[in-house]
N, C-alpha and C. Protein backbone atom coordinates (compact mmCIF):
# COMPACT_ATOMS: atom_id res chain seq x y z
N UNK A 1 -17.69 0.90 4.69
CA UNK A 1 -16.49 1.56 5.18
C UNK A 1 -15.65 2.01 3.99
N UNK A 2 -15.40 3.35 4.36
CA UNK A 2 -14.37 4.03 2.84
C UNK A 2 -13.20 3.54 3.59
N UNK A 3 -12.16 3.44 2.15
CA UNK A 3 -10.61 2.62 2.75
C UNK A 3 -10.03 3.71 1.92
N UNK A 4 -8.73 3.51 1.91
CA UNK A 4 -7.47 4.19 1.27
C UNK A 4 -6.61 3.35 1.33
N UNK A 5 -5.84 2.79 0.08
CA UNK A 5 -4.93 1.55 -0.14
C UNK A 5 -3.74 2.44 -1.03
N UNK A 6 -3.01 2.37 -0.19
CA UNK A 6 -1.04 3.11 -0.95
C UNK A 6 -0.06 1.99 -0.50
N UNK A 7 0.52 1.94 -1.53
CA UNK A 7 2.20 0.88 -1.18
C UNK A 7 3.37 1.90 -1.86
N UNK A 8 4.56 1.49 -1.02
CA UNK A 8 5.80 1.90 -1.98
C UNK A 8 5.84 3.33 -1.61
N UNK A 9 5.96 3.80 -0.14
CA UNK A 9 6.26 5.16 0.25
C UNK A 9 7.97 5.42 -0.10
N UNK A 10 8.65 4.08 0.37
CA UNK A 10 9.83 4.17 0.30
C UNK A 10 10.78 5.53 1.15
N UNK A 11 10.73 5.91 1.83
CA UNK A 11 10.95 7.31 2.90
C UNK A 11 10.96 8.53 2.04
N UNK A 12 9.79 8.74 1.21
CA UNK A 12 10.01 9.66 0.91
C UNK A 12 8.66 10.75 1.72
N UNK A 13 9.62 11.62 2.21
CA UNK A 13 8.68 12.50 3.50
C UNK A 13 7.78 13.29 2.66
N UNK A 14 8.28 13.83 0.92
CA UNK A 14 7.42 14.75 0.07
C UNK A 14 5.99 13.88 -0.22
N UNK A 15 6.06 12.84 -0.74
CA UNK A 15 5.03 11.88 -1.26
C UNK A 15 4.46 11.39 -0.11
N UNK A 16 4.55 11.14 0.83
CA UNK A 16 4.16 10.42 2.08
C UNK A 16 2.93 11.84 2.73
N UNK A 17 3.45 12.93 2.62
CA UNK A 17 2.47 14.75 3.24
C UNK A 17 1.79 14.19 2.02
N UNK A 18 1.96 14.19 0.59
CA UNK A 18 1.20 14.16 -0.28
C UNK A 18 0.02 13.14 -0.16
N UNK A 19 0.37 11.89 -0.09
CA UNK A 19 -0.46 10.56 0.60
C UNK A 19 -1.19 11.11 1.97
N UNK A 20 -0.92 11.65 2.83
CA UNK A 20 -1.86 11.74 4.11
C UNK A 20 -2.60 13.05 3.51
N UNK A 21 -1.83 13.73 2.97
CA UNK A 21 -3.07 14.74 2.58
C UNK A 21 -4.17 14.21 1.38
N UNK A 22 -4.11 13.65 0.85
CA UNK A 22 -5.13 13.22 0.18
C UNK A 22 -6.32 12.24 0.75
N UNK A 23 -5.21 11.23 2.03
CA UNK A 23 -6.28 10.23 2.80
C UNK A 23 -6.97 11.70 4.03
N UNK A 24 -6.57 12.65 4.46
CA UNK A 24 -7.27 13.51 5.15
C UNK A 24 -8.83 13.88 3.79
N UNK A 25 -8.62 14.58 2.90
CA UNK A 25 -9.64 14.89 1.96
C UNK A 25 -10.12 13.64 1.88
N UNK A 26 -9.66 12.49 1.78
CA UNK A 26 -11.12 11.69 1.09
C UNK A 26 -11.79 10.87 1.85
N UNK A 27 -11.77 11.54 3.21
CA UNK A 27 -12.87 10.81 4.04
C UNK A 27 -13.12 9.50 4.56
N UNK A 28 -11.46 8.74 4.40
CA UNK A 28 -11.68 7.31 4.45
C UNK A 28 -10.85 7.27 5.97
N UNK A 29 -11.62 5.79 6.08
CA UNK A 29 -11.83 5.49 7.45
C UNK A 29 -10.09 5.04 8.01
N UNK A 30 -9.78 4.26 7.35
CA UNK A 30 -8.62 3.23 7.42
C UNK A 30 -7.80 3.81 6.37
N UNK A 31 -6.29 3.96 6.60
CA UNK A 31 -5.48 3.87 5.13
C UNK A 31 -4.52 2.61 5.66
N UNK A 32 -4.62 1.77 4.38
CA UNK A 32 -3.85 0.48 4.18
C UNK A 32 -2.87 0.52 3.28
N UNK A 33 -1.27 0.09 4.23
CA UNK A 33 -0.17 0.34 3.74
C UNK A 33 0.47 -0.87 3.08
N UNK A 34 0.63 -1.18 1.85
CA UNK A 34 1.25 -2.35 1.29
C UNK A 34 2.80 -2.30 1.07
N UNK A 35 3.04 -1.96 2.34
CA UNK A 35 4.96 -2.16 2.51
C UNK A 35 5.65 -1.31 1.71
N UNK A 36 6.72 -1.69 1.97
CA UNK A 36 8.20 -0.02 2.11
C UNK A 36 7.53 1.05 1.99
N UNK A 37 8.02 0.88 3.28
CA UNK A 37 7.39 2.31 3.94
C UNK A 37 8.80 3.03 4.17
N UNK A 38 9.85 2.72 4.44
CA UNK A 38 10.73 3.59 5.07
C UNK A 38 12.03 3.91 4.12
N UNK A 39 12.29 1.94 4.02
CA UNK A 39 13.54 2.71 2.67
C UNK A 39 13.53 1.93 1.33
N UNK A 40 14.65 2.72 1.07
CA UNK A 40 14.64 2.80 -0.30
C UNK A 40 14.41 1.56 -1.39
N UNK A 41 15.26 0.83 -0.69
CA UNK A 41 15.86 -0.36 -1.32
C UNK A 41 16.84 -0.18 -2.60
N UNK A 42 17.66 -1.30 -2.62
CA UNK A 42 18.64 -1.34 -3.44
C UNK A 42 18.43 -1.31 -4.86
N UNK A 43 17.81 -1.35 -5.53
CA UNK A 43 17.41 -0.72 -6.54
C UNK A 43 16.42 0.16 -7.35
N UNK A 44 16.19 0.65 -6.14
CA UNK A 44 15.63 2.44 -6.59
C UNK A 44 16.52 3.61 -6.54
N UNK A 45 16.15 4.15 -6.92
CA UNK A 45 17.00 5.51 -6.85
C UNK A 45 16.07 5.96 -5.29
N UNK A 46 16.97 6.98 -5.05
CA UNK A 46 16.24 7.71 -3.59
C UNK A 46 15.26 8.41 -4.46
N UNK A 47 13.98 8.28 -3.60
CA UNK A 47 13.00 9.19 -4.01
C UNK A 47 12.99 10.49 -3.50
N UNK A 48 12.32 11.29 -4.14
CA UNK A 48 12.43 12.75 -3.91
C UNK A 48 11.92 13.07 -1.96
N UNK A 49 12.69 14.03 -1.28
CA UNK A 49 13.16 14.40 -0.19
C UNK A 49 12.56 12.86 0.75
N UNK A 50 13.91 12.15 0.48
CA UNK A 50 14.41 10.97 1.08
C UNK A 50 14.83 11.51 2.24
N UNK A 51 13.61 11.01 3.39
CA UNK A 51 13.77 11.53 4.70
C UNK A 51 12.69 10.23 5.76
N UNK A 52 13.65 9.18 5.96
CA UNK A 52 12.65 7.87 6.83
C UNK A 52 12.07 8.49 8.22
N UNK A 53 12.98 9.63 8.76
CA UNK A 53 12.52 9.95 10.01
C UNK A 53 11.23 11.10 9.95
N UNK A 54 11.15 11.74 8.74
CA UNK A 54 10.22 12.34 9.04
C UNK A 54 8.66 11.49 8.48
N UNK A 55 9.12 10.24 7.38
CA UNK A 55 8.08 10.01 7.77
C UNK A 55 7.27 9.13 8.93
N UNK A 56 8.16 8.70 9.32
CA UNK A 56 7.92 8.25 10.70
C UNK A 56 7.27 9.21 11.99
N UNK A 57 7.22 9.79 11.43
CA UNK A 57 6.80 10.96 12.49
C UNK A 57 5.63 11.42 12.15
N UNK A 58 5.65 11.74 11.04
CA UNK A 58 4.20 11.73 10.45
C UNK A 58 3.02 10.52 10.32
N UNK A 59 3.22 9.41 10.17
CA UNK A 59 2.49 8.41 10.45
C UNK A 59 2.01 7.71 11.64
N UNK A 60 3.14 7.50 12.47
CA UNK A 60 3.11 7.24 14.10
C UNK A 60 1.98 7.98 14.78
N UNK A 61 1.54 9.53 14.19
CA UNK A 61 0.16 9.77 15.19
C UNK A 61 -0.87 9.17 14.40
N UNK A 62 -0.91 8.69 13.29
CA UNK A 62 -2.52 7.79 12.83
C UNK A 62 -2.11 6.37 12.57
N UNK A 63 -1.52 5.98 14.13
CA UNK A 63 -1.68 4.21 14.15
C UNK A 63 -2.95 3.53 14.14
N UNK A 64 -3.89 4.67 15.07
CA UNK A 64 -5.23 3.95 15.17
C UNK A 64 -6.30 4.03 13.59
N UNK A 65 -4.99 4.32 13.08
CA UNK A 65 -6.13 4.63 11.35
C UNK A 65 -5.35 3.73 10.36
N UNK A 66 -3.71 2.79 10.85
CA UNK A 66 -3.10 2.20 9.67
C UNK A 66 -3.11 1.08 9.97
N UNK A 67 -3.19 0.11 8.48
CA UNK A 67 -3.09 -0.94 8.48
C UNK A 67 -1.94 -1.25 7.35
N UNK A 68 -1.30 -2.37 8.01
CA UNK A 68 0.12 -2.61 7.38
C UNK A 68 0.35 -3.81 7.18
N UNK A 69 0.89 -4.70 5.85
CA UNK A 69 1.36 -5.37 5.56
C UNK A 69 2.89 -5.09 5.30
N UNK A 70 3.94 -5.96 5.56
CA UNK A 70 5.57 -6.12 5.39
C UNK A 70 6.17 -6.01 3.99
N UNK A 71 6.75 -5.48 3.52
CA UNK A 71 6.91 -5.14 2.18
C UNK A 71 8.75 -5.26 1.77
N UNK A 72 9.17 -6.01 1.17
CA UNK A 72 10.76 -6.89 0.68
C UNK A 72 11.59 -5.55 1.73
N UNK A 73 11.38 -4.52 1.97
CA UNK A 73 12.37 -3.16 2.17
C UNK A 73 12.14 -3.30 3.60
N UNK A 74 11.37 -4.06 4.61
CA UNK A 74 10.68 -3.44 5.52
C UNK A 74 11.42 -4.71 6.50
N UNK A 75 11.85 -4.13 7.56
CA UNK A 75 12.88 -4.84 8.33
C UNK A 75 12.07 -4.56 10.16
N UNK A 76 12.71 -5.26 10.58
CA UNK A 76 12.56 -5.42 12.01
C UNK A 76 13.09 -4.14 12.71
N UNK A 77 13.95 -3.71 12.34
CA UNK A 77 14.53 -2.46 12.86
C UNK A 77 13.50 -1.17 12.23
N UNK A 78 12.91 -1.58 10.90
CA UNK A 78 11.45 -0.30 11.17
C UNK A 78 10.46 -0.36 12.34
N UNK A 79 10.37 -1.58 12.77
CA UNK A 79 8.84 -2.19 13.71
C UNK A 79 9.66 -1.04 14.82
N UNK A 80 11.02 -1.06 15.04
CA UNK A 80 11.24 -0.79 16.18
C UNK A 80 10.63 0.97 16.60
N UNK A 81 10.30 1.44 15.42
CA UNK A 81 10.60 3.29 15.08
C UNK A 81 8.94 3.04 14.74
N UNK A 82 8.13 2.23 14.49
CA UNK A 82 7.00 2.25 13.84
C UNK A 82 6.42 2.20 15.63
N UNK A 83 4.97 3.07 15.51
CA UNK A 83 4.26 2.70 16.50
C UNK A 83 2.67 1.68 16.07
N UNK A 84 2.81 1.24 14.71
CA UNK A 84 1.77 0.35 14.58
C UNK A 84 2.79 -0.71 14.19
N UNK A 85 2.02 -2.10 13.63
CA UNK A 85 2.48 -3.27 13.18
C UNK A 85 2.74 -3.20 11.65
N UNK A 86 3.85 -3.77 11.24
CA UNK A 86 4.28 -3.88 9.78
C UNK A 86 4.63 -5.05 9.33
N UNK A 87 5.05 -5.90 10.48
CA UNK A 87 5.78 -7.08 9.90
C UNK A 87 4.80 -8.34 9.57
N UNK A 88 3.28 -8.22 9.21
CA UNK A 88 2.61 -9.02 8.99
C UNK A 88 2.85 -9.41 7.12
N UNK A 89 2.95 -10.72 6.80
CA UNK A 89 3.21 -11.07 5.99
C UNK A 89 2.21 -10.74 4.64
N UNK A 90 1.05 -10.86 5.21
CA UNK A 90 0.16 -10.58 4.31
C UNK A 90 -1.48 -10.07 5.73
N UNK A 91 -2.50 -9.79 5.00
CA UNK A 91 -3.79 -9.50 6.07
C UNK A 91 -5.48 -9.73 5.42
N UNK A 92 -5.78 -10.42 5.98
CA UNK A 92 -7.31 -10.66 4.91
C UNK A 92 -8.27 -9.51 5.64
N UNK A 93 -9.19 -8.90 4.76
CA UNK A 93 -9.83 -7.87 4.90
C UNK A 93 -11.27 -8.08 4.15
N UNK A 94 -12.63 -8.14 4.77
CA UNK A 94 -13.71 -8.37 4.55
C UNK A 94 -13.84 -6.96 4.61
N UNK A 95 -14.64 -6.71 3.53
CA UNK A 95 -15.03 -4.99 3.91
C UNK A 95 -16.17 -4.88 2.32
N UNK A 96 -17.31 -4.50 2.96
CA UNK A 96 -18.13 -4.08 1.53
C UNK A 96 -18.63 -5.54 0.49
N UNK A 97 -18.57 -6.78 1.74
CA UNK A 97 -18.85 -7.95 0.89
C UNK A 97 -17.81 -8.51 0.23
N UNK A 98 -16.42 -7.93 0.04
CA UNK A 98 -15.44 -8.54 -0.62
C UNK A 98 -14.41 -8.85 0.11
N UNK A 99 -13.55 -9.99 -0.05
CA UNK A 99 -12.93 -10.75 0.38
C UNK A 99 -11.76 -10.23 0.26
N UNK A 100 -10.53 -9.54 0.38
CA UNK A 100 -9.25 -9.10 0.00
C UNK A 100 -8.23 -9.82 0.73
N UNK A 101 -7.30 -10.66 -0.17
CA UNK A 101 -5.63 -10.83 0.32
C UNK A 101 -5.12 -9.63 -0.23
N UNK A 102 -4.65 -9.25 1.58
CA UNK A 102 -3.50 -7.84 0.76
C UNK A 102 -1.87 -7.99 1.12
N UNK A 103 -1.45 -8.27 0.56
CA UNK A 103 0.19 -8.39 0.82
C UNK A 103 1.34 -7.60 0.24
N UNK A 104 2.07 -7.20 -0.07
CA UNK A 104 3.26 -6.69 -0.86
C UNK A 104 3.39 -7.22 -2.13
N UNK A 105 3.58 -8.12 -2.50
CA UNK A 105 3.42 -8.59 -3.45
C UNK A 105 4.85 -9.63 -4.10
N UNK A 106 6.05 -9.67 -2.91
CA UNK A 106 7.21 -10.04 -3.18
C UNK A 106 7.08 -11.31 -3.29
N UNK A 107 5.90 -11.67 -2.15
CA UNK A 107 5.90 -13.44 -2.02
C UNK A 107 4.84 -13.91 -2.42
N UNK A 108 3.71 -13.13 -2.19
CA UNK A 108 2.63 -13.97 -3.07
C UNK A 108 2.15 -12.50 -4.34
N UNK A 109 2.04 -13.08 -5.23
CA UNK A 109 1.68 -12.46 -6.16
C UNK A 109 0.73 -13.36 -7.72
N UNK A 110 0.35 -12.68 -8.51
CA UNK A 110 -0.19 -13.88 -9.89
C UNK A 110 0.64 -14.91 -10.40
N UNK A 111 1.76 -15.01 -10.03
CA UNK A 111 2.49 -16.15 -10.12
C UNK A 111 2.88 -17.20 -9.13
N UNK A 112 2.50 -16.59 -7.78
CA UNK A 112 2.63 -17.34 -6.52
C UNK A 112 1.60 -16.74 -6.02
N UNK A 113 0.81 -17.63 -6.38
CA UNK A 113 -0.91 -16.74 -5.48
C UNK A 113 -0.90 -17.60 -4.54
N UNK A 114 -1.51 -16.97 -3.38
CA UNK A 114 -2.13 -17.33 -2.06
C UNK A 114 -3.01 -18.41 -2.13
N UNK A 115 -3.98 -18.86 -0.71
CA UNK A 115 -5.32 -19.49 -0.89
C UNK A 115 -6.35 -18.72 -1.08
N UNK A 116 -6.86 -18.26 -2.54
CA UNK A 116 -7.63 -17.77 -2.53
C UNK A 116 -9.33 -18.51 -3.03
N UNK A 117 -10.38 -18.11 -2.35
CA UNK A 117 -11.72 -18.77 -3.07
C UNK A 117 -12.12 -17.58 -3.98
N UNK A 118 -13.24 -18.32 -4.96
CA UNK A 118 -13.43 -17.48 -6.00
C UNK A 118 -13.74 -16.57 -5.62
N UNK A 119 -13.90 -15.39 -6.81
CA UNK A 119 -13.90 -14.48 -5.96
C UNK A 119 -13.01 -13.41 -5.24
N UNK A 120 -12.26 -13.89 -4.79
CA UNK A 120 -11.75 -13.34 -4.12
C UNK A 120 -10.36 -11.96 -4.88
N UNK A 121 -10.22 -10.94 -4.15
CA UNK A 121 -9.24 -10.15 -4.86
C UNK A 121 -7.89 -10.43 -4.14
N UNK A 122 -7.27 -9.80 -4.69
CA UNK A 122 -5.13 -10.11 -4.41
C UNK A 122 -4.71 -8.82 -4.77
N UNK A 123 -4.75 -8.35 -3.54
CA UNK A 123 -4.23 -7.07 -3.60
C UNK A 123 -2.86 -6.70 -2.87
N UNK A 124 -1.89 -5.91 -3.76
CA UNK A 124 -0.24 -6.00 -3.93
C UNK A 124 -0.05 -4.77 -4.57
N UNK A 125 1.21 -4.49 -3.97
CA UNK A 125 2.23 -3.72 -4.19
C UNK A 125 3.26 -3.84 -4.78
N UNK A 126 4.58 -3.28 -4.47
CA UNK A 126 5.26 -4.12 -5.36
C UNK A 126 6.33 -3.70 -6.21
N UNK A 127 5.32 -3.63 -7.78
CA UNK A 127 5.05 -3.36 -9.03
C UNK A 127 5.65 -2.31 -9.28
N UNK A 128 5.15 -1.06 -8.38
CA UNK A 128 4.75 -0.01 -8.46
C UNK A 128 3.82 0.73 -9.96
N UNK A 129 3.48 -0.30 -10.28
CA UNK A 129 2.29 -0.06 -11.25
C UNK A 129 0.97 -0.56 -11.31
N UNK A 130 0.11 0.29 -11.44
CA UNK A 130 -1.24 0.36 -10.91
C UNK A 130 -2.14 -0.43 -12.04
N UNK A 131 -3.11 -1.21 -11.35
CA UNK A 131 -3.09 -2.63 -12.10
C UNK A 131 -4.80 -2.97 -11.59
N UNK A 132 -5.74 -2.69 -12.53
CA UNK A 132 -6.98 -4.16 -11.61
C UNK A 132 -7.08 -4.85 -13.06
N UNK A 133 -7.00 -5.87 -12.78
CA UNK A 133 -7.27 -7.54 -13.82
C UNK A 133 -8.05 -8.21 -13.16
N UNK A 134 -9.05 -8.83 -14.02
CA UNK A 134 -9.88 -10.03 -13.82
C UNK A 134 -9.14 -11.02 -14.24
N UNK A 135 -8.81 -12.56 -13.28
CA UNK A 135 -8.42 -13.13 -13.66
C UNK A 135 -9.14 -14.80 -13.52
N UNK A 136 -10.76 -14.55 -13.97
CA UNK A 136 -11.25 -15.52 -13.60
C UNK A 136 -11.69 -16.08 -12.16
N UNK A 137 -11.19 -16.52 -11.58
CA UNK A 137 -11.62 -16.85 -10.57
C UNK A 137 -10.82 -15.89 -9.33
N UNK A 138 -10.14 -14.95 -9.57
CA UNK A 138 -9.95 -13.89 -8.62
C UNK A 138 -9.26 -12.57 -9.61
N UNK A 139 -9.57 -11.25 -8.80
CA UNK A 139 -9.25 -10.33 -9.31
C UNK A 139 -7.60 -9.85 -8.56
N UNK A 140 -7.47 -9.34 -9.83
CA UNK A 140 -5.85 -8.81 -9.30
C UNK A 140 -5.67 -7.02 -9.08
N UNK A 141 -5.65 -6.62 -8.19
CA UNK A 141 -5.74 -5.09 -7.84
C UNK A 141 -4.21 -4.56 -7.21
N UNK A 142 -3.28 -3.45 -7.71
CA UNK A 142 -2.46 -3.06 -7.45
C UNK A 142 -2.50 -1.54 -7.38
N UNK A 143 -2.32 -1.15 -6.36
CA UNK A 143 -2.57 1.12 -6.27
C UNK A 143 -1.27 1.66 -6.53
N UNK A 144 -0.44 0.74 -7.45
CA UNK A 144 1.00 1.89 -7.90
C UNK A 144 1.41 1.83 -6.59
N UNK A 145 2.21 3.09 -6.83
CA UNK A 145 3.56 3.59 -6.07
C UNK A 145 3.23 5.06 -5.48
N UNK A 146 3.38 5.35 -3.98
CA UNK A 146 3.08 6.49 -3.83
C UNK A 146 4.33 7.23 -4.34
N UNK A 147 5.56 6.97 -4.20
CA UNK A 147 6.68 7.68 -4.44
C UNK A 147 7.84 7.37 -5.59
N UNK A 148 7.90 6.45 -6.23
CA UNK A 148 8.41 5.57 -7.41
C UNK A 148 7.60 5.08 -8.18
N UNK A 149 6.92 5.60 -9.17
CA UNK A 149 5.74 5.05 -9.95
C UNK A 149 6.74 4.29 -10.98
N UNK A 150 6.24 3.33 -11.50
CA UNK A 150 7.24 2.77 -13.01
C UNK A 150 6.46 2.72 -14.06
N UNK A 151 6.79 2.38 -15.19
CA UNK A 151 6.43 2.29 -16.35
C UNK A 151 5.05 3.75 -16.69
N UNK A 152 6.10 4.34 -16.82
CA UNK A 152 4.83 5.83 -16.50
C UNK A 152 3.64 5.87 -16.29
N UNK A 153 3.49 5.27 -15.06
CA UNK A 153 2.20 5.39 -14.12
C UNK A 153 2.67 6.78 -13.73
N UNK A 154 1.59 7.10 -12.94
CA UNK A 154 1.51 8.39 -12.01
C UNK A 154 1.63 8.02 -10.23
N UNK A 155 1.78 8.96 -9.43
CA UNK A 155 1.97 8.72 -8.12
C UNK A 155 0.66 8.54 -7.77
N UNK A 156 0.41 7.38 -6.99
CA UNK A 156 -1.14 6.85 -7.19
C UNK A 156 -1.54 5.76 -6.06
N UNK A 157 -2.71 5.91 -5.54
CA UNK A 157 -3.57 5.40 -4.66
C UNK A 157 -4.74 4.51 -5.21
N UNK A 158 -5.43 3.91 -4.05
CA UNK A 158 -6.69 3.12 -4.41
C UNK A 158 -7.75 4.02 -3.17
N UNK A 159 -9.02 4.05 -3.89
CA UNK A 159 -10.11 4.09 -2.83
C UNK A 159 -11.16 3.21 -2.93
N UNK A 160 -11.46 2.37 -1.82
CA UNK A 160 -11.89 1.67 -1.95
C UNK A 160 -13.46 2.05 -0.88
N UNK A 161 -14.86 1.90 -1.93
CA UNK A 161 -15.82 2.61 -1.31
C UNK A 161 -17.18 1.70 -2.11
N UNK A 162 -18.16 1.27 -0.97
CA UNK A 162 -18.93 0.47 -1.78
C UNK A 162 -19.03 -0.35 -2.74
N UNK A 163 -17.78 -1.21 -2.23
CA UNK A 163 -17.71 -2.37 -3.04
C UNK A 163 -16.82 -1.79 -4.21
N UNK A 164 -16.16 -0.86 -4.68
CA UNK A 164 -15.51 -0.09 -5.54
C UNK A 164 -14.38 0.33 -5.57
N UNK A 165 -13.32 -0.03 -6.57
CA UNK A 165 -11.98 0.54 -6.32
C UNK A 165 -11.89 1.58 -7.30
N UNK A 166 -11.30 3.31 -6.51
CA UNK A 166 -11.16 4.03 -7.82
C UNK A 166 -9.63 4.41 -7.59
N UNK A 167 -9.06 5.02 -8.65
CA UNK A 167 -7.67 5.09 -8.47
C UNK A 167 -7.70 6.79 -8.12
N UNK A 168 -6.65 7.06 -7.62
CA UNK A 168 -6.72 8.25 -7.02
C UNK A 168 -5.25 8.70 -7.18
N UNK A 169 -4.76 10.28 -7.74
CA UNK A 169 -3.09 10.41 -8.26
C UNK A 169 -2.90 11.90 -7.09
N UNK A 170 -1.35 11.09 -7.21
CA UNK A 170 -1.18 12.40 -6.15
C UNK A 170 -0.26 13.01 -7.33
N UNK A 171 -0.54 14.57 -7.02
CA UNK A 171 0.52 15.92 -7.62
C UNK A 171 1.06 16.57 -6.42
């Protein structure tokens, strides 16, 4: 199964067309959302055309294609406007033989890791910087920021395809 892994839309409606248009081209089955999705939060700047309702509108017709983990920005009052689930804390994902914790990254992260067995990857958001580390007995995988990249990353995705993560940039 081809995947598509983005965190950190943050409402921005420009980057968010940019993100579905790229998960339309690359043929993947599922796109998996690693939280803030809608706003901003208190210490970002608004991202470019800061608009929560449109992306809500745009996502709501491919519920049967998203998967969502809860992300520090992501409140009960999004679930209400969301037509899929968001408020899951974290979600384990078997896919291609590999084992994935995928969460946001606020609460469990390489300093507060999960239960993980060897093996296993920890995949997070967050950061907004795009990240795979081996760390011995589990790997650490992060797809940036679709709309707030930091430390001059680029606006950036994961594809995840035969056992394989490649990074993928949106312009």
């Amino acid at each position: 199964m081809k995947l598509m892994i983005a965190s950190d839309i943050h409402g921005s409606a420009y980057w968010c067309k940019k993100m579905l248009e790229a998960f339309e081209q690359s043929g993947a089955e599922k796109l998996i959302l690693l939280g803030d999705i809608l706003y901003h939060g208190p210490r970002n700047d608004l991202p470019q055309e800061y608009a929560p309702k449109q992306v809500i509108a745009m996502l709501n017709p491919l519920k049967d294609k998203l998967l969502c983990v809860r992300g520090n920005c992501d409140t009960e009052v999004d679930q209400m406007v969301l037509d899929f689930p968001v408020m899951a804390e974290y979600a384990y994902i078997c896919c291609d033989g590999l084992r994935i914790f995928a969460t946001h990254g606020h609460k469990f992260n390489c300093a507060n890791l999960p239960p993980l067995s060897k093996g296993d990857i920890l995949l997070h958001g967050h950061t907004h910087v795009p990240v795979i580390e081996n760390h011995g007995d589990y790997t650490y995988i992060n797809p940036g920021s679709i709309s707030i990249p930091k430390e001059n990353s680029a606006h950036s995705y994961l594809i995840l395809e035969d056992g394989k993560f490649m990074f993928g940039e949106l312009i």
